[in-house]
Protein backbone atom coordinates (compact mmCIF):
# COMPACT_ATOMS: atom_id res chain seq x y z
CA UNK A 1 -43.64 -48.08 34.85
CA UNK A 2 -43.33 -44.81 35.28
CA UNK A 3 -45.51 -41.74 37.33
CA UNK A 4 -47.33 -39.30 34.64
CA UNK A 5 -49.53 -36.62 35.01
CA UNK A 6 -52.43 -35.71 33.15
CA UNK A 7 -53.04 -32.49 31.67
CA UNK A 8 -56.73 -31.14 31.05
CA UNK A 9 -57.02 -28.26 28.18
CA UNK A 10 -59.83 -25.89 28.83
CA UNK A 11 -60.10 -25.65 24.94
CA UNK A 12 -60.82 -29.49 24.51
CA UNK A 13 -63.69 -29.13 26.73
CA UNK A 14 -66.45 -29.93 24.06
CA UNK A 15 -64.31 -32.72 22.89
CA UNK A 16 -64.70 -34.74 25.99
CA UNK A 17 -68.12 -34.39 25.98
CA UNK A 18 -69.02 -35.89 22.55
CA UNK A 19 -68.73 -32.63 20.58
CA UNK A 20 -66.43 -34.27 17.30
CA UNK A 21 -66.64 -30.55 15.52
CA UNK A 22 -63.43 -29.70 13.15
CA UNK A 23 -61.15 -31.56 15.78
CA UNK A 24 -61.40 -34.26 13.04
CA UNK A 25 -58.82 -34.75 10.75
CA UNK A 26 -57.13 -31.77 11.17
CA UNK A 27 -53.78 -32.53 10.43
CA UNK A 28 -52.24 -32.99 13.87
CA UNK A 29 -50.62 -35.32 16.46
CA UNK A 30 -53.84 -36.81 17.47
CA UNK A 31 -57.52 -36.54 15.29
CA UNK A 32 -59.71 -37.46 18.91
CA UNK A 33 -59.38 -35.03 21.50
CA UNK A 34 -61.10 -36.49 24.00
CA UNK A 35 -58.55 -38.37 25.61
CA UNK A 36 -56.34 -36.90 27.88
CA UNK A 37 -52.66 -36.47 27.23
CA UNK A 38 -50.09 -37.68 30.08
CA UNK A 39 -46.87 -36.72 30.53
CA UNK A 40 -44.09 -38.30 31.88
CA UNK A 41 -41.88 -36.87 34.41
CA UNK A 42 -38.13 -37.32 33.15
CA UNK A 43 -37.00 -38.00 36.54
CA UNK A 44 -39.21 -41.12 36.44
CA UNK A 45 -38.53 -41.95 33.13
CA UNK A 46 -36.02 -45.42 32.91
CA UNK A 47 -32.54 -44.23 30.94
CA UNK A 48 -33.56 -47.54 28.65
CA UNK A 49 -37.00 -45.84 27.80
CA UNK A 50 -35.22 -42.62 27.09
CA UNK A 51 -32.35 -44.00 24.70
CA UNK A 52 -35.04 -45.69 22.73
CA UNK A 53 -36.79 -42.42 22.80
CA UNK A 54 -33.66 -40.81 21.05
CA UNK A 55 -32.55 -43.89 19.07
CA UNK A 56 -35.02 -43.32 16.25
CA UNK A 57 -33.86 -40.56 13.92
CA UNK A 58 -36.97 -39.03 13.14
CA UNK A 59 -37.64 -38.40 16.91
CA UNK A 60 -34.30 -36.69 16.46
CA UNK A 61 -35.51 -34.46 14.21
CA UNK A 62 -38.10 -33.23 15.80
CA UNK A 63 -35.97 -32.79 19.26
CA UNK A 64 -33.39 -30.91 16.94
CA UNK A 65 -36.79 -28.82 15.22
CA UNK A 66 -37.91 -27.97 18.90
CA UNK A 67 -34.37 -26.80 20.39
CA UNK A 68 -34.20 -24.45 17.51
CA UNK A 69 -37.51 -23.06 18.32
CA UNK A 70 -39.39 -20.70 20.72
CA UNK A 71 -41.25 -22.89 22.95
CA UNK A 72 -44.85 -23.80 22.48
CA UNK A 73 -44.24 -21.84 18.77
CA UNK A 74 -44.44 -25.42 16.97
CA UNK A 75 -47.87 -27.71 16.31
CA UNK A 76 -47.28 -30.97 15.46
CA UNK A 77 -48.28 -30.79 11.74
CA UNK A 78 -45.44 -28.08 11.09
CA UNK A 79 -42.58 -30.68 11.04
CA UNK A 80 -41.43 -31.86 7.62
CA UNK A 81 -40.87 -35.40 8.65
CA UNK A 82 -42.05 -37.79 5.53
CA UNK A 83 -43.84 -39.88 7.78
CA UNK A 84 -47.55 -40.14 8.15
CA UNK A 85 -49.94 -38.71 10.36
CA UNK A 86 -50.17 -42.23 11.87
CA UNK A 87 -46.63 -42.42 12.93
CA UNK A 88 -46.35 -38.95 13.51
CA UNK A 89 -48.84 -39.23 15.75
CA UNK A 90 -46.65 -42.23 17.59
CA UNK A 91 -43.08 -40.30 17.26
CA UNK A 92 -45.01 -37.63 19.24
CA UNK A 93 -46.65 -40.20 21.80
CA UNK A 94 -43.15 -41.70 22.28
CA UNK A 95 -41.69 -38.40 23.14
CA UNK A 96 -44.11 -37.12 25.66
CA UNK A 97 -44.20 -40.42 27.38
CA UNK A 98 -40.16 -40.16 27.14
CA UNK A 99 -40.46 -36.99 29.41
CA UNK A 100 -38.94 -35.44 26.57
CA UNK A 101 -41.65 -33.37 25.20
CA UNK A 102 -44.81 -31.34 26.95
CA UNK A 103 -47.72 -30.92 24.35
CA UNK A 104 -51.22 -28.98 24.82
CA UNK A 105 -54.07 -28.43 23.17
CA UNK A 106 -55.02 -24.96 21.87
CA UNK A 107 -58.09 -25.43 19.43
CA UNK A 108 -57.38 -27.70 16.58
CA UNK A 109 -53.28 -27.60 17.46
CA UNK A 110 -51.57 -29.62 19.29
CA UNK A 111 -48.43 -27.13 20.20
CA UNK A 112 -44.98 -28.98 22.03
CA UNK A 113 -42.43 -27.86 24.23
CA UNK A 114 -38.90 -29.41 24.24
CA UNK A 115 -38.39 -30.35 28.08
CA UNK A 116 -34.78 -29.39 28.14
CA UNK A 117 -33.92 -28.35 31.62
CA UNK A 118 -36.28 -31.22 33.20
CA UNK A 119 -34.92 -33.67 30.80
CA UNK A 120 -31.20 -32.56 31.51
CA UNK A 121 -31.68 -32.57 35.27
CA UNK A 122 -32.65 -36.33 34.98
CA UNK A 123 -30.07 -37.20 32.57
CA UNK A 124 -27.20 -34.68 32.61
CA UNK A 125 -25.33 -33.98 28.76
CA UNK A 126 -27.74 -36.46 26.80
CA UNK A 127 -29.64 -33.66 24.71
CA UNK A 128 -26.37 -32.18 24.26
CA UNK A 129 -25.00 -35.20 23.15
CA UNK A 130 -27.45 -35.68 20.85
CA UNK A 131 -27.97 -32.06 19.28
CA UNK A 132 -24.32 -32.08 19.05
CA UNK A 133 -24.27 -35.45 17.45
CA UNK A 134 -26.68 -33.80 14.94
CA UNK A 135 -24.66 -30.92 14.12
CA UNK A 136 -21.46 -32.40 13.32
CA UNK A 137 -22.67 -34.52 11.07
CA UNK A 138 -25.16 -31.41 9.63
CA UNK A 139 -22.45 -28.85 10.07
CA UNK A 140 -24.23 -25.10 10.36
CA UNK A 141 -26.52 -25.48 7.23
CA UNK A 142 -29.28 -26.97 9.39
CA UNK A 143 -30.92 -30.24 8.81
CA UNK A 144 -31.41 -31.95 6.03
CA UNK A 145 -34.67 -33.86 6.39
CA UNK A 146 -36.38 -36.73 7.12
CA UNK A 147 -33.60 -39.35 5.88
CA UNK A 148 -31.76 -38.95 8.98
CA UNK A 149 -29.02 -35.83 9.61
CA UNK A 150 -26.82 -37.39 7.24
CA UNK A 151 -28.72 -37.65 3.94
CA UNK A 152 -30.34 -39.85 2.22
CA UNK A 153 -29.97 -42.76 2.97
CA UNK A 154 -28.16 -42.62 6.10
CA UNK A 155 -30.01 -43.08 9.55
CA UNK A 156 -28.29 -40.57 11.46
CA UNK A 157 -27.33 -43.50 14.56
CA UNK A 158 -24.17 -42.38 16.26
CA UNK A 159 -21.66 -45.37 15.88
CA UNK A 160 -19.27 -46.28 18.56
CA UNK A 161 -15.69 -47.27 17.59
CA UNK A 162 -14.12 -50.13 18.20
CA UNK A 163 -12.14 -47.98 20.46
CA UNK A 164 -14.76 -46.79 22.82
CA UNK A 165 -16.54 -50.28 23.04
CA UNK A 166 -15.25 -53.00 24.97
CA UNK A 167 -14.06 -55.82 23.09
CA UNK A 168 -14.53 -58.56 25.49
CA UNK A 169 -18.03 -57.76 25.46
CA UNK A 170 -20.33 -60.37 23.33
CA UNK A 171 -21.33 -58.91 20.00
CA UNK A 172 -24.98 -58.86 21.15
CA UNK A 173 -24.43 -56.82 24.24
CA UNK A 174 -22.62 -54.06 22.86
């Protein structure tokens, strides 16, 4: 597994001492406070663990959302993603343990950070692949939602050609 660090939030403090106040269903990644968020470091983050990070297209969006954005300008509950809180909540968890994301705690918000230069010093051109991936198939009109860059009904998964994939290669490992 990979190292992570712990972050303490000043703001939170009540939290972790049994204070619930309006913490509580607030509408954001997490409803308790008082555990502690860690964050992976992207250099110690397996290139597996970050693919599947970026496999799921809702993930996507919300890397797409946060490279368009001032940093620590978005909260979790300002992303239109037709999910849940629940699985939100776990699309967040995913990307912070990913190394992808840095989140902290300021009152009832949970506000994120897209890690782009640490992520891209640990794995060089994969967010641009990715964002780029996104807008060709969005062109300039921005994204269009939670069914996948796309449309609806389209995932949004990048799809290798025959071309670019060796055929000798069982069907299962490619």
């Amino acid at each position: 597994m990979h190292q992570s660090r712990i972050l303490d939030d000043p703001s939170s403090a009540g939290a972790l001492k049994g204070d619930t106040g309006p913490l509580h269903g607030s509408g954001e990644c997490g409803s308790l406070r008082s555990r502690r968020l860690s964050h992976a470091e992207p250099a110690d983050v397996p290139l597996q663990e970050a693919l599947q990070a970026l496999a799921d297209p809702v993930r996507r969006a919300i890397v797409r959302e946060l490279a368009g954005s001032p940093e620590w300008s978005r909260a979790c509950g300002t992303f239109e993603l037709g999910v849940s809180k629940a699985t939100r909540s776990h699309h967040f968890t995913v990307l912070r343990q990913s190394g992808l994301v840095e989140q902290r705690d300021s009152g009832a918000r949970r506000f994120n950070r897209l890690r782009r230069a640490e992520f891209d010093a640990a794995f060089p051109g994969l967010l641009a692949l990715v964002l780029a991936e996104c807008a060709n198939r969005t062109g300039s009109t921005g994204s269009s939602g939670p069914a996948g860059p796309g449309g609806p009904g389209e995932s949004g998964e990048v799809r290798a050609s025959a071309s670019t994939v060796g055929t000798d290669a069982p069907v299962g490992a490619r």
